[in-house]
C-alpha atoms as a PDB file:
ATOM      1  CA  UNK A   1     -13.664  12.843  16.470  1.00  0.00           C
ATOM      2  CA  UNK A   2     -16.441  14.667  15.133  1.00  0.00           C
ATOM      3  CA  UNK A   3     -14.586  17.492  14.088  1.00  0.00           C
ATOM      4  CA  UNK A   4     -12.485  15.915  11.657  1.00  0.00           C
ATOM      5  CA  UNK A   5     -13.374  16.264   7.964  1.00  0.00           C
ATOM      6  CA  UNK A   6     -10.984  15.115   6.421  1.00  0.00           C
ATOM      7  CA  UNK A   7      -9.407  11.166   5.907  1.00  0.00           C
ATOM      8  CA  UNK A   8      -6.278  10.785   5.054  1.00  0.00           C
ATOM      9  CA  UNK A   9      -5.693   6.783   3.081  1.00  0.00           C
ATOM     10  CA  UNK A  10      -2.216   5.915   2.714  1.00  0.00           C
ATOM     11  CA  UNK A  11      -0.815   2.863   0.780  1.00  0.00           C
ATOM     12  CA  UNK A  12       2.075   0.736   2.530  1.00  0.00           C
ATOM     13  CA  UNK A  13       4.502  -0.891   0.770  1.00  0.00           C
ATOM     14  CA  UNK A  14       6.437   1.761  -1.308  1.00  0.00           C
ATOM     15  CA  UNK A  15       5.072   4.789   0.168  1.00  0.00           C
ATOM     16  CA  UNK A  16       5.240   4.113   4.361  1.00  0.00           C
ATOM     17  CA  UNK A  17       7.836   1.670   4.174  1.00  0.00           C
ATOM     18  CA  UNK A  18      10.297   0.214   1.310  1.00  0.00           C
ATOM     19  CA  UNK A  19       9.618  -3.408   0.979  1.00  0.00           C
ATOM     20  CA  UNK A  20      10.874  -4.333  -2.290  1.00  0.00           C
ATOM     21  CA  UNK A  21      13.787  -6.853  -1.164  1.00  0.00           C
ATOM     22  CA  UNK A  22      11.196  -8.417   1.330  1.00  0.00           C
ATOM     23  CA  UNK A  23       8.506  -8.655  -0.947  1.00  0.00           C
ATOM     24  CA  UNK A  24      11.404 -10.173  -4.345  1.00  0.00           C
ATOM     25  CA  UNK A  25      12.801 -12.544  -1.205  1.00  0.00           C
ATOM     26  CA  UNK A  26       9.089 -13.738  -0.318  1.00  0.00           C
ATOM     27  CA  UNK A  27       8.147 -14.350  -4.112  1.00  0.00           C
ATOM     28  CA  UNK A  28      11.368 -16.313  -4.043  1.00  0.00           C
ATOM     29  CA  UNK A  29      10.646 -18.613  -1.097  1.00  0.00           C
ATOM     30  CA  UNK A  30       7.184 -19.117  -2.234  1.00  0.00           C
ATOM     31  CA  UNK A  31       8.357 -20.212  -5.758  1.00  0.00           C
ATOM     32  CA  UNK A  32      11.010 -22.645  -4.250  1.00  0.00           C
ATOM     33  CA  UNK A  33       7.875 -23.921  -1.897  1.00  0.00           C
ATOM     34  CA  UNK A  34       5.768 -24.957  -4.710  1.00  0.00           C
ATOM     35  CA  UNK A  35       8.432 -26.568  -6.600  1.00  0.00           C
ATOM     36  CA  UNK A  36       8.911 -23.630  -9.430  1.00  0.00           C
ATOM     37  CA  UNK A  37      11.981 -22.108 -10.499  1.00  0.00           C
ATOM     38  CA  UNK A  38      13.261 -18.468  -9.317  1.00  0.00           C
ATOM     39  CA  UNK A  39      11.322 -15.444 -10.587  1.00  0.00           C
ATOM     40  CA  UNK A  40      12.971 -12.467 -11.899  1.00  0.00           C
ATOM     41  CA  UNK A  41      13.417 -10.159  -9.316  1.00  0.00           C
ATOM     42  CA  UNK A  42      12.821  -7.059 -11.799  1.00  0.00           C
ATOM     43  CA  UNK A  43       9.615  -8.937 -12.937  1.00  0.00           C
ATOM     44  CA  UNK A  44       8.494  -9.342  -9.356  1.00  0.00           C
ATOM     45  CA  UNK A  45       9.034  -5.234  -8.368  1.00  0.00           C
ATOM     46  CA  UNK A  46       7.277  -4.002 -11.265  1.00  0.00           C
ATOM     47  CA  UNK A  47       4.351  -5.791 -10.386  1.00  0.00           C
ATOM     48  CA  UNK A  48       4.589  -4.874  -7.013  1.00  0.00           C
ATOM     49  CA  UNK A  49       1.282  -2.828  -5.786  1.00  0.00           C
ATOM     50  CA  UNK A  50      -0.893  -5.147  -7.637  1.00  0.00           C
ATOM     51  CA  UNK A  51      -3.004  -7.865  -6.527  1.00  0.00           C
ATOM     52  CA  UNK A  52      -0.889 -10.664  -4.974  1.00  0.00           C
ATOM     53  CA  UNK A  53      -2.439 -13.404  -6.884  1.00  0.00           C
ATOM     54  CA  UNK A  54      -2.692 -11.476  -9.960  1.00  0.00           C
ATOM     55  CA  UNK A  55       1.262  -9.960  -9.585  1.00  0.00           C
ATOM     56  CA  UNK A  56       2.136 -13.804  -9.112  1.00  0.00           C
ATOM     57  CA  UNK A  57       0.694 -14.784 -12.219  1.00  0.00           C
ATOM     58  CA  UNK A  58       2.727 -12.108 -14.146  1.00  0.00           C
ATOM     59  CA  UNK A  59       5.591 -13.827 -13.382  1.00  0.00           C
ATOM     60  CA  UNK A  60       5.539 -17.256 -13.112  1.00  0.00           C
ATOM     61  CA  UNK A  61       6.517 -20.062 -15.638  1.00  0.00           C
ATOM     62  CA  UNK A  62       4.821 -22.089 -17.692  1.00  0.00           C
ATOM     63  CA  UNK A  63       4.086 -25.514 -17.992  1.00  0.00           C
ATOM     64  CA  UNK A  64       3.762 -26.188 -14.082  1.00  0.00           C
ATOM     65  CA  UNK A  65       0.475 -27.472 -12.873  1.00  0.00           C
ATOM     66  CA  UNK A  66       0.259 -24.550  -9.835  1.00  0.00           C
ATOM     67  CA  UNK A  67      -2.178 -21.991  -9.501  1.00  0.00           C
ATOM     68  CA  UNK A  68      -1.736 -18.220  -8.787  1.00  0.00           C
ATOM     69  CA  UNK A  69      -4.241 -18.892  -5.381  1.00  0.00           C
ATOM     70  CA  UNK A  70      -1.210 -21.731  -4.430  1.00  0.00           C
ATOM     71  CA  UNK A  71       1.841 -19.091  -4.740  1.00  0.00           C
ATOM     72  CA  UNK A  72       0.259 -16.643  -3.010  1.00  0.00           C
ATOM     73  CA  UNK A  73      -0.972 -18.524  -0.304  1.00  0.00           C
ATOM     74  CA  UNK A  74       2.936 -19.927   0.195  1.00  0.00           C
ATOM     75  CA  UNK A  75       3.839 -16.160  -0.017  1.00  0.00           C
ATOM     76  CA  UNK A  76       1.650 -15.109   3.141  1.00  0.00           C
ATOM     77  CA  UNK A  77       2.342 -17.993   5.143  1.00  0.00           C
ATOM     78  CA  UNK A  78       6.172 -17.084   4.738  1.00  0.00           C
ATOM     79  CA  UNK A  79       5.147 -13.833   5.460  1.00  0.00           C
ATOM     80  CA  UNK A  80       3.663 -14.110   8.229  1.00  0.00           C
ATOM     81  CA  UNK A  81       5.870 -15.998   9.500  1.00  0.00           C
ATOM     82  CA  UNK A  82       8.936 -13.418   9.189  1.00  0.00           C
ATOM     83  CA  UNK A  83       6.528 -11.267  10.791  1.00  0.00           C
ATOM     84  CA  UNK A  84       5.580 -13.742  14.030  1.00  0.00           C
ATOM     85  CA  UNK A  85       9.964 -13.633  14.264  1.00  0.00           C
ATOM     86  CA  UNK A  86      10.593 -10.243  13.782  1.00  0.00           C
ATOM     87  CA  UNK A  87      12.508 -10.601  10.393  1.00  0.00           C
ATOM     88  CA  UNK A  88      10.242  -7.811   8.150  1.00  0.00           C
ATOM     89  CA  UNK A  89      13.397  -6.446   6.327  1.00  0.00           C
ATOM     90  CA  UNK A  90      10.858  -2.935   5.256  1.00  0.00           C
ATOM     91  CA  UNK A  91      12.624   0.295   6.421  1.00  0.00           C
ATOM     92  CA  UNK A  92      10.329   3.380   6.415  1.00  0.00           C
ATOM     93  CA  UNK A  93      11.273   5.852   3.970  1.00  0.00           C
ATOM     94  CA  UNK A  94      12.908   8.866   5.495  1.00  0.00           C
ATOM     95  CA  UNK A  95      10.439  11.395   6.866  1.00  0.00           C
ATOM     96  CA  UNK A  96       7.523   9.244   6.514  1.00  0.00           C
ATOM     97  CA  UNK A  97       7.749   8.364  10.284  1.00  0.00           C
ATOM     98  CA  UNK A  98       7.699  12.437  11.358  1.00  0.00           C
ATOM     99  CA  UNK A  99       5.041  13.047   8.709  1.00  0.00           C
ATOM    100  CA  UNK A 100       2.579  10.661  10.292  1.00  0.00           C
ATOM    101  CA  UNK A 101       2.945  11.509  13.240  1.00  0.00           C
ATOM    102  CA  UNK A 102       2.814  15.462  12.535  1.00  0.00           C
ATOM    103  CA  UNK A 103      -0.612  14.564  11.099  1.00  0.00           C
ATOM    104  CA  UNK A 104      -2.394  12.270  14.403  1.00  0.00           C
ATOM    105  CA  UNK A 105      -0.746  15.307  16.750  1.00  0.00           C
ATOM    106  CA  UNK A 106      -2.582  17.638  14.712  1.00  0.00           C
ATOM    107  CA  UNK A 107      -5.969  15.798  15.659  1.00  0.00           C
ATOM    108  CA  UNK A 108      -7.392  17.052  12.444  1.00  0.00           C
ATOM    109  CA  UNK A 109      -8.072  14.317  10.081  1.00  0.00           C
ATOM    110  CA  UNK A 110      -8.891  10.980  10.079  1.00  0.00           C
ATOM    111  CA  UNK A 111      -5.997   8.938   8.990  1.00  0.00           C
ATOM    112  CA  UNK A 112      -6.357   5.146   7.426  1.00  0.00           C
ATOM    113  CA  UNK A 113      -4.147   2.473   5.404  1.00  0.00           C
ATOM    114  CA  UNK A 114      -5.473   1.140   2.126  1.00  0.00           C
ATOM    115  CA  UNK A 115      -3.586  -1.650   1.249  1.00  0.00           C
ATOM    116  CA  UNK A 116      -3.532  -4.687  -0.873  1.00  0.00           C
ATOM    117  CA  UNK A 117      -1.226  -6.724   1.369  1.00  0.00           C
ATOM    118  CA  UNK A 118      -2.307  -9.049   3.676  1.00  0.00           C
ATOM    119  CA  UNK A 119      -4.352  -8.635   6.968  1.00  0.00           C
ATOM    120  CA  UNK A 120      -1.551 -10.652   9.335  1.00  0.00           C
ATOM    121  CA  UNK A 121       1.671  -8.525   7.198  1.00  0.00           C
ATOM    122  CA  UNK A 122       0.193  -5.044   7.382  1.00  0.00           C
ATOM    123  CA  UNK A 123      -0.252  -5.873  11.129  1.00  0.00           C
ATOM    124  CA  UNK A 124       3.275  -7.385  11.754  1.00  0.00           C
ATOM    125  CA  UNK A 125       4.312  -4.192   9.411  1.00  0.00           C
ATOM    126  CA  UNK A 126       2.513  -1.475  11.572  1.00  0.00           C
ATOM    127  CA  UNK A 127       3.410  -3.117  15.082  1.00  0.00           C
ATOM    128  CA  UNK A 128       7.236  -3.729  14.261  1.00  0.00           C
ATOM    129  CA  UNK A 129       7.663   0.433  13.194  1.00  0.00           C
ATOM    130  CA  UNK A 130       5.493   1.162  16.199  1.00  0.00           C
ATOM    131  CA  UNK A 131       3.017   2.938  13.785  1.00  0.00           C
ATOM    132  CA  UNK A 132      -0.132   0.719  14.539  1.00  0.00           C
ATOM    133  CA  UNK A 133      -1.940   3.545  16.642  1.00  0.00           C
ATOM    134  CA  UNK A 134      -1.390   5.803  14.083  1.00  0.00           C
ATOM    135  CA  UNK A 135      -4.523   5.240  12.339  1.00  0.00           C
ATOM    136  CA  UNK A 136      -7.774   4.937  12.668  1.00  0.00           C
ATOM    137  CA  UNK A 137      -8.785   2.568  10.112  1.00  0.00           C
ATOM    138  CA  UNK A 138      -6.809  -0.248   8.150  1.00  0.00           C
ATOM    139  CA  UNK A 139      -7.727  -1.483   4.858  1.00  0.00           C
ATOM    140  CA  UNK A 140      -6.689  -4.726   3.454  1.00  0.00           C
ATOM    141  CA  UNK A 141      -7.173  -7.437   0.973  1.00  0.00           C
ATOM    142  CA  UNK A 142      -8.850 -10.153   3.299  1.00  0.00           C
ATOM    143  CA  UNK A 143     -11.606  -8.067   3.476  1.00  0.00           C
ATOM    144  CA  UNK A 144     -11.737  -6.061   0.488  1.00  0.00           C
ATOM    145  CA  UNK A 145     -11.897  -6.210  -2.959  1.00  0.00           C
ATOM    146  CA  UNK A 146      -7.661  -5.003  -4.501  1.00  0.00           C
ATOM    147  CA  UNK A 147      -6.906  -2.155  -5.629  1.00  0.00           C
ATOM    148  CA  UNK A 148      -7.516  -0.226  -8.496  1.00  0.00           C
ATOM    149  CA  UNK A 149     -11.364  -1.165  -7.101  1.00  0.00           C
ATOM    150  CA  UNK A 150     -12.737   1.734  -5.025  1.00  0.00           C
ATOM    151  CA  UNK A 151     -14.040  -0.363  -2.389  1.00  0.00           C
ATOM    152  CA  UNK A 152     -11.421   0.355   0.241  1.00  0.00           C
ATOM    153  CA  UNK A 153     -11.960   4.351   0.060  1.00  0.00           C
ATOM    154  CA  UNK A 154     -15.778   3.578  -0.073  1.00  0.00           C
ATOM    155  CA  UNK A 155     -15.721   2.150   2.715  1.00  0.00           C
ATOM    156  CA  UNK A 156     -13.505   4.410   4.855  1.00  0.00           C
ATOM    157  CA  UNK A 157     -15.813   7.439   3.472  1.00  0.00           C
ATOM    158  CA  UNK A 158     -19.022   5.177   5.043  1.00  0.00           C
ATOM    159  CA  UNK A 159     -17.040   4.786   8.343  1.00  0.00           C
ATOM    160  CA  UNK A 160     -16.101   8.303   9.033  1.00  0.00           C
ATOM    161  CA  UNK A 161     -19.129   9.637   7.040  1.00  0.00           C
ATOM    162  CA  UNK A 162     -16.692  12.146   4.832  1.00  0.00           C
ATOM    163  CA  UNK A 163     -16.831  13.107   1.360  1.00  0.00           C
ATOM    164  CA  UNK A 164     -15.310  12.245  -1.470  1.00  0.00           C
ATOM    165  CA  UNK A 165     -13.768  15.802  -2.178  1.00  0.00           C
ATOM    166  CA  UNK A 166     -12.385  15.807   1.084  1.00  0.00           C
ATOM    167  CA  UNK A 167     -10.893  12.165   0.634  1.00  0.00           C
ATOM    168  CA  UNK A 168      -6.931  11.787  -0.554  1.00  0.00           C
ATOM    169  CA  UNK A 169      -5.442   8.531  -1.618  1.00  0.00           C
ATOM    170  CA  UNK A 170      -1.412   9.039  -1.040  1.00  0.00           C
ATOM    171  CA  UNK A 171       0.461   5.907  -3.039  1.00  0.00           C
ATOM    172  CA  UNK A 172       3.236   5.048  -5.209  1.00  0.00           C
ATOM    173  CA  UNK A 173       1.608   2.977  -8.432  1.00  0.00           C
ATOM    174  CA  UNK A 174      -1.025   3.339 -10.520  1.00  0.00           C
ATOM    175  CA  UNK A 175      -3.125   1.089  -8.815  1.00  0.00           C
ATOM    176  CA  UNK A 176      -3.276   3.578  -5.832  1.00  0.00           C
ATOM    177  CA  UNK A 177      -3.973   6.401  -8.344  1.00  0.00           C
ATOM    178  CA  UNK A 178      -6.505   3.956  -9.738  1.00  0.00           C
ATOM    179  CA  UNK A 179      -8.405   3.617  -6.608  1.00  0.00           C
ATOM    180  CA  UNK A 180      -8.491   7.420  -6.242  1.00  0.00           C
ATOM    181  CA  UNK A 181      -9.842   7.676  -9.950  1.00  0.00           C
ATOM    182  CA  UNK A 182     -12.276   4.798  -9.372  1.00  0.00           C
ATOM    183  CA  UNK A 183     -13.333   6.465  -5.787  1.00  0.00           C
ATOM    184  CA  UNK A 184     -13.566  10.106  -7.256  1.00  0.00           C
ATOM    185  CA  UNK A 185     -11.274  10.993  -4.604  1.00  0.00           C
ATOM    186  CA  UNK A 186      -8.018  13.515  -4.445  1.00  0.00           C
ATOM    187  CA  UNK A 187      -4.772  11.526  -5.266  1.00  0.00           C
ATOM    188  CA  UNK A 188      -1.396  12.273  -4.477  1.00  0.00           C
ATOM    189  CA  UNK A 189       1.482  10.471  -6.269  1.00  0.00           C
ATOM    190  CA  UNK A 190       5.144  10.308  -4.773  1.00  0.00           C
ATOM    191  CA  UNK A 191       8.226   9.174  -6.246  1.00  0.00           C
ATOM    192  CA  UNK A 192      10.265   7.077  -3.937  1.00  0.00           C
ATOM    193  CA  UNK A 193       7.907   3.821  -4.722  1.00  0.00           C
ATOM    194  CA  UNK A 194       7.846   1.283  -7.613  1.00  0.00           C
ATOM    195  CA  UNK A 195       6.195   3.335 -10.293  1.00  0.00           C
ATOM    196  CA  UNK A 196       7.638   6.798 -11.914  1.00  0.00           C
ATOM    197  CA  UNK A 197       6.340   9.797 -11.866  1.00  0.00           C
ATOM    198  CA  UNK A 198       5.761   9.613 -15.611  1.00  0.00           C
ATOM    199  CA  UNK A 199       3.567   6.429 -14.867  1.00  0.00           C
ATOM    200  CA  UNK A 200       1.189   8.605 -12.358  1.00  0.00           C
ATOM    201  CA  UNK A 201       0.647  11.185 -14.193  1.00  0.00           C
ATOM    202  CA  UNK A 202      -0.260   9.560 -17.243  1.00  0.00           C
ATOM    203  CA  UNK A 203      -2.983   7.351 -14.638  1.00  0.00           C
ATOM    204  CA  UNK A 204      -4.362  10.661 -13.839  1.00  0.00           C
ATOM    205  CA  UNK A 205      -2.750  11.352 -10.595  1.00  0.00           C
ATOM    206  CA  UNK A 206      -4.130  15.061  -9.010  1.00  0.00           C
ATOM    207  CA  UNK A 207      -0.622  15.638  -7.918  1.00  0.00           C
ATOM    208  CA  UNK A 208       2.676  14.754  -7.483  1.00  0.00           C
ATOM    209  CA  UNK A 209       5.356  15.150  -4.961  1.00  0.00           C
ATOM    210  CA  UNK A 210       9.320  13.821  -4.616  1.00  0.00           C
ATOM    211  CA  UNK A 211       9.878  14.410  -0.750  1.00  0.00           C
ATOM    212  CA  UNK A 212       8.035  13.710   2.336  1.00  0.00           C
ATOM    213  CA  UNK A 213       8.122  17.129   3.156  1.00  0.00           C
ATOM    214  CA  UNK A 214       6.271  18.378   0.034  1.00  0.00           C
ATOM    215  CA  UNK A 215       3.893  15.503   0.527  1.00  0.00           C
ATOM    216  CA  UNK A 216       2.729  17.625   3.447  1.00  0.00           C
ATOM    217  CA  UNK A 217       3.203  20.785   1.883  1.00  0.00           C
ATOM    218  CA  UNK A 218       0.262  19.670  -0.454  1.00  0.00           C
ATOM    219  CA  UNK A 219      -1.994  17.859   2.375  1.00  0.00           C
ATOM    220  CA  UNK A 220      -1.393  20.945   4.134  1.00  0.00           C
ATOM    221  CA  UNK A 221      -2.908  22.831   1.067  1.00  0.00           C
ATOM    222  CA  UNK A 222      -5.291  20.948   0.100  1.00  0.00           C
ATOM    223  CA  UNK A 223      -7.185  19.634   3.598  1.00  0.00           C
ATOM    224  CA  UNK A 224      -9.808  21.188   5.304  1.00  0.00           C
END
């Protein structure tokens, strides 16, 4: 483990796996459960990658005596629940399987999920695609502060002792590229998420990539 000098933090939902229909249906469900009408399903995926609480808020209506905290608590018990039976409707985006695992074979870098779902979903996420001892660190929002905040790369950096120019943040929204800003960290933007490639660049992303194979490509390049 020593040898490794590099950490690798990938987000989840929109860059490991595609989650959007799980994540509009659970919005849904947790509306319904506190008594509030539908939300807009295109409302609810471009807020996706934000804070739950803070995404919720976006797109709720007005005039109901319900809090943010309420919603997304209903959220992560349903959840959690399709999780506990097996029901996570979040297929991994092609390649993104073989890239992760190219990576742990390798033995080179330390590899970590920064994340602002839930503890209990990233762990029903990671188990149910077999990916769960793919990493050496997971990084959610029951113990840290969301994303754009640097804390979860701060954190990983203190745990593995590695530097922030040897540090990438791999994500699909401007939150991840955020984090990566925020952390002084390398980030790396890809296209098959919930924000364009427009969107990245313009939040200062260090580079941007359209396939899983030229995600590696740059890691590749860039790692030591």
């Amino acid at each position: 483990m020593k040898n490794k000098t590099s950490l690798i933090l990938f987000d989840y939902d929109g860059t490991i796996v595609d989650s959007a229909k799980m994540i509009v249906n659970g919005a849904i469900q947790a509306f319904r459960a506190c008594g509030l009408p539908d939300p807009d399903p295109q409302k609810v995926k471009e807020n996706i990658g934000k804070p739950l609480a803070v995404a919720l808020k976006a797109y709720m209506a007005d005039g109901y005596d319900v809090t943010p905290e309420q919603i997304s608590n209903a959220y992560k018990s349903w959840y959690a629940e399709q999780g506990r039976l097996g029901l996570q409707d979040e297929p991994i985006f092609q390649g993104m399987d073989k890239l992760l695992k190219e990576l742990k074979i390798s033995n080179k870098y330390y590899l970590g999920v920064a994340t602002n779902k839930s503890r209990i979903a990233l762990e029903n996420g990671l188990k149910k695609h077999n990916l769960t001892n793919l990493f050496d660190i997971t990084l959610t929002t029951d113990e840290n502060i969301p994303k754009p905040n640097p804390d979860m790369a701060l954190k990983a950096m203190e745990a593995f002792e590695i530097t922030n120019n040897c540090t990438f943040i791999v994500g699909d929204t401007v939150n991840d590229i955020g984090l990566g800003i925020n952390a002084n960290i390398i980030s790396i933007g890809v296209s098959w998420g919930y924000n364009d490639l427009e969107d990245l660049k313009s939040a200062g992303a260090n580079y941007l990539v359209s396939t899983s194979e030229e995600l590696l490509k740059v890691l590749e390049s860039k790692l030591i």
